[in-house]
Protein backbone atom coordinates (compact mmCIF):
# COMPACT_ATOMS: atom_id res chain seq x y z
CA UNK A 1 85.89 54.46 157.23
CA UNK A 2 82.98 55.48 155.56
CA UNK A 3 81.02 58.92 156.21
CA UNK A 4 77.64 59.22 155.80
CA UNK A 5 75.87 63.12 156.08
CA UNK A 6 72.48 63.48 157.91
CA UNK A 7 71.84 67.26 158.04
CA UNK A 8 74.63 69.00 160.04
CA UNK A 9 75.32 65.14 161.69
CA UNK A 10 77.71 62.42 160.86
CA UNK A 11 77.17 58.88 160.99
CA UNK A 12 80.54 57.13 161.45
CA UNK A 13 80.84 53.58 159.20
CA UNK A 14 84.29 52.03 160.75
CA UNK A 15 86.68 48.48 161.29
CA UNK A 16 87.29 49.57 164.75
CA UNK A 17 85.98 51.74 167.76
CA UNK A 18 86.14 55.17 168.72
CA UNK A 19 88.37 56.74 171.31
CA UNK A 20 85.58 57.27 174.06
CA UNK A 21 87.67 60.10 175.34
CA UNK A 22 86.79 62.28 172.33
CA UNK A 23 83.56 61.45 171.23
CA UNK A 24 81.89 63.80 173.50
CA UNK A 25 78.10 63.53 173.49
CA UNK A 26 78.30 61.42 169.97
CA UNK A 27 76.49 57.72 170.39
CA UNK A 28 78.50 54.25 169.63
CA UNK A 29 76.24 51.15 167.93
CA UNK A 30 77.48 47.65 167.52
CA UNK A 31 74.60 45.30 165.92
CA UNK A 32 74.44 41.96 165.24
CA UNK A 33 72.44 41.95 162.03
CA UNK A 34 69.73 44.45 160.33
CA UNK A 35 67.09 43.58 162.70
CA UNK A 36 69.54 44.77 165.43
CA UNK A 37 70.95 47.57 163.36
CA UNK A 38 67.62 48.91 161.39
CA UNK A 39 65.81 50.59 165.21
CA UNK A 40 68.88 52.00 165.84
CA UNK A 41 70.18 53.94 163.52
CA UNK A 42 66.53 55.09 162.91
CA UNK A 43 66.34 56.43 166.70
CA UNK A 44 69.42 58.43 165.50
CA UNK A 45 67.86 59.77 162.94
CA UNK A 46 64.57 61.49 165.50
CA UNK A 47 64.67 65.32 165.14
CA UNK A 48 65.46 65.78 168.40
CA UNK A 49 69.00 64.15 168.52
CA UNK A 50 71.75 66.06 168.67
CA UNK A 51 75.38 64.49 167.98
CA UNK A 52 76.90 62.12 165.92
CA UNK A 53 76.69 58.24 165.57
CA UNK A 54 80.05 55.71 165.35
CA UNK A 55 78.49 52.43 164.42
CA UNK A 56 81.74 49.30 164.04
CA UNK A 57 82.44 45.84 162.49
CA UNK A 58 85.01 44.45 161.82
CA UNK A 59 84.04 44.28 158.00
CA UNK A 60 83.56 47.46 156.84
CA UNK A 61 82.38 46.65 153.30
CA UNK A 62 79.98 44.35 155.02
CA UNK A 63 78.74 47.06 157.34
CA UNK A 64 78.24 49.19 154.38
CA UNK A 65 75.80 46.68 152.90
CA UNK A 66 73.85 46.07 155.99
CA UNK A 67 73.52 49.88 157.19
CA UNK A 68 72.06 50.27 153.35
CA UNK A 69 69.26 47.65 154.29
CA UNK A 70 67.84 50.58 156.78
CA UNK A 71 67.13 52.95 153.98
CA UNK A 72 65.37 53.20 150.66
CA UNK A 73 68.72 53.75 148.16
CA UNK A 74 69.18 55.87 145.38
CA UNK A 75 71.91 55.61 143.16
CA UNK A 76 73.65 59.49 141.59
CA UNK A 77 76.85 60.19 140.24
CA UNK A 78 78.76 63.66 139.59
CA UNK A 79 81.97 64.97 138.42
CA UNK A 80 85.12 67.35 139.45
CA UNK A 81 85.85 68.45 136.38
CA UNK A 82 89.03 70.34 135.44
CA UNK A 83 89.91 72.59 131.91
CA UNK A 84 93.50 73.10 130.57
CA UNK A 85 93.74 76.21 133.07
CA UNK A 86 93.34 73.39 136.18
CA UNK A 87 90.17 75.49 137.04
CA UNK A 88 87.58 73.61 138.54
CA UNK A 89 83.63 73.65 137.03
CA UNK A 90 81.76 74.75 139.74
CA UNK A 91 77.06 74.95 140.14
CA UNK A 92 75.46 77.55 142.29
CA UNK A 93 72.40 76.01 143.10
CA UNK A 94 70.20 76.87 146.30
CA UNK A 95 72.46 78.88 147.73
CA UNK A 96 75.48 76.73 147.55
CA UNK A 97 78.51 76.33 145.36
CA UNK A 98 77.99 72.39 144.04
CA UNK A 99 79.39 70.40 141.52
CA UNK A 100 77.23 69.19 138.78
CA UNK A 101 75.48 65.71 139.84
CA UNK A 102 72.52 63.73 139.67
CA UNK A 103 70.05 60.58 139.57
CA UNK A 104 70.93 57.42 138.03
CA UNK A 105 68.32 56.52 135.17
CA UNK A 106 67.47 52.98 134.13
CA UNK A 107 70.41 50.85 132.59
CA UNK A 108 72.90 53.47 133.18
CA UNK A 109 76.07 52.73 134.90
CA UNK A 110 77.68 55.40 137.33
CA UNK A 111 79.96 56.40 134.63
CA UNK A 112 77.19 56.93 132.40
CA UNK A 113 75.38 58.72 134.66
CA UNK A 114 77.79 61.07 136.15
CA UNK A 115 78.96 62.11 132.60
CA UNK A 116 75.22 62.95 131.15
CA UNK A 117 74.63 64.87 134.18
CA UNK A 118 77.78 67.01 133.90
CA UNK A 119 76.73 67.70 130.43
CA UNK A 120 73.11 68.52 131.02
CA UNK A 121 73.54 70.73 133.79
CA UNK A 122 76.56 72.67 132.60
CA UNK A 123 75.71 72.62 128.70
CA UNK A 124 79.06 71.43 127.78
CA UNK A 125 80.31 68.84 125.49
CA UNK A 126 83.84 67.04 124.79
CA UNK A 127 83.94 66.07 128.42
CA UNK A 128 86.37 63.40 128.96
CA UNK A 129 86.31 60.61 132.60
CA UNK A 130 89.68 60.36 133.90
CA UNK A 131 89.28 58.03 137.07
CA UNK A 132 86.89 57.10 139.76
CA UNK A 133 87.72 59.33 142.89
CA UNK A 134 85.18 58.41 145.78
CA UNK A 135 81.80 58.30 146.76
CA UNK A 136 79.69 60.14 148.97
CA UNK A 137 76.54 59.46 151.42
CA UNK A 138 73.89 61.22 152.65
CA UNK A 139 70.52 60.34 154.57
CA UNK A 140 67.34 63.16 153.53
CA UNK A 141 63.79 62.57 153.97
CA UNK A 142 61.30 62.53 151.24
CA UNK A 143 57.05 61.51 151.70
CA UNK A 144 58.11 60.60 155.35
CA UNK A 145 60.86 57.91 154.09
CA UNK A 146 64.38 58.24 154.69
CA UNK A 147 66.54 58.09 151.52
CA UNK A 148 70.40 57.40 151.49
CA UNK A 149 71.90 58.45 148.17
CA UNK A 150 75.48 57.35 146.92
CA UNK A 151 77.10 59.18 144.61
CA UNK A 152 79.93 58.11 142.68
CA UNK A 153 82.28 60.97 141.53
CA UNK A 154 84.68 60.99 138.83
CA UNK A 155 87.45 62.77 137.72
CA UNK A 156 86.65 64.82 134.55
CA UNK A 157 88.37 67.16 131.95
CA UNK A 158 86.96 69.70 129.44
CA UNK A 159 89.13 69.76 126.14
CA UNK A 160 86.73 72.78 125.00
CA UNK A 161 86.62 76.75 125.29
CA UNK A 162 82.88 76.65 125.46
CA UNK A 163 81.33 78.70 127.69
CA UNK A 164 79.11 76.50 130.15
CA UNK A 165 75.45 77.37 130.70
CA UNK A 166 73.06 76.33 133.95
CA UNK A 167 70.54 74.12 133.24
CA UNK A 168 67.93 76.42 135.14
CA UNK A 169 64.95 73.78 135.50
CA UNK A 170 67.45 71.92 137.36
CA UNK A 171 67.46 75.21 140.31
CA UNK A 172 71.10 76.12 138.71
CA UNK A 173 71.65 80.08 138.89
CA UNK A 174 75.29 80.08 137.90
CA UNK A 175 77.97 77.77 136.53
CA UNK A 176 81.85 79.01 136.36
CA UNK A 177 85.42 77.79 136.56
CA UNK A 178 86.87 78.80 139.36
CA UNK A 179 91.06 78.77 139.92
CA UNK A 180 92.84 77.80 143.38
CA UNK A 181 93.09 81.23 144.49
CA UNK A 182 89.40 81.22 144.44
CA UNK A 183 88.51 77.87 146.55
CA UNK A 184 88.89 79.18 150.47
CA UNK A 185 85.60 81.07 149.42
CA UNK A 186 83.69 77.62 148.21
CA UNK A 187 85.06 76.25 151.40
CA UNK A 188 82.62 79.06 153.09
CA UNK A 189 79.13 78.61 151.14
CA UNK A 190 79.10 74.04 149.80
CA UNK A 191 78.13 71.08 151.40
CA UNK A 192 80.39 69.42 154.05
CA UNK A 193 80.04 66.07 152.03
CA UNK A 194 82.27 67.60 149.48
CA UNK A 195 84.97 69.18 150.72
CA UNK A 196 87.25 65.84 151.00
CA UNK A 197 86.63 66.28 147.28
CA UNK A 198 87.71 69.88 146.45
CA UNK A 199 90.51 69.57 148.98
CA UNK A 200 91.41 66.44 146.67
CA UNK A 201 91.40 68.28 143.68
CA UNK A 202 94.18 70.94 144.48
């Protein structure tokens, strides 16, 4: 299943469909190509809709490359990166805790791009990619256009004892490492789109 984050809704990306007995007020779609597909999901997206959307196929990967034909894509990547103390590097940026992410420039590959961004907006060197973890999704609106961003995170590790510093153009107040003991209150102030990450990470 893929998840894809519209505001405080869901969109639903799955092989097979939903139990109708606990989808509540949440719509179903089944489409036969992007023609079909395209006026849907973008009656979903009208401000006032409440609820989530479950759109199936049988081909999930395949689904995920038509549903991206509705949108305008942009391409990110980010990392969870850990230090020798298994702390976590952690953003504070418009009033959320966030991990350090960002835009894919020209040429770059998601590897590429999720490691220059970790070092830009952290001010950190050394860092090291360990593994591809997962991607995320999420639908905003920019100029009256609906964007869908993926972006690719990795696994990272710091071998240094430098301290990190925000990269304050970017709208970052505050970067720290932050232990275990210290995640249930992340949990209360990040975005919903990561916390299959953090939860991951521990």
């Amino acid at each position: 299943m893929y998840k894809v984050f519209f505001n405080d809704r869901m969109i639903y990306l799955d092989d097979t469909i939903p139990d109708m007995s606990k989808i509540g007020e949440d719509y179903i779609c089944a489409f036969e190509n992007i023609t079909d597909l395209k006026p849907q999901v973008r009656q979903f997206l009208a401000p006032d809709k409440t609820g989530n959307l479950h759109i199936f196929h049988d081909d999930q990967d395949s689904l995920l490359g038509t549903f991206k034909q509705c949108f305008k894509n942009i391409s990110a990547g980010g990392g969870l990166v850990r230090n020798s103390k298994d702390e976590i590097l952690l953003i504070f940026r418009r009033r959320k805790w966030d991990l350090p992410k960002g835009k894919a420039e020209e040429g770059e590959t998601s590897e590429q791009t999720a490691l220059r961004e970790v070092e830009e907006e952290c001010g950190l060197g050394g860092i090291e990619i360990r593994e591809y973890l997962q991607s995320t999704f999420h639908i905003y609106e920019e100029n009256n256009e609906f964007i869908l961003k993926q972006t690719d995170w990795y696994s990272m590790f710091y071998h240094g004892s430098s301290k990190p510093i925000p990269e304050f153009k970017e709208d970052i107040t505050e970067v720290r490492w932050i232990s275990s003991s210290g995640m249930p209150e992340i949990f209360k102030n990040t975005w919903p789109s990561l916390i299959d990450l953090f939860e991951k990470a521990w």
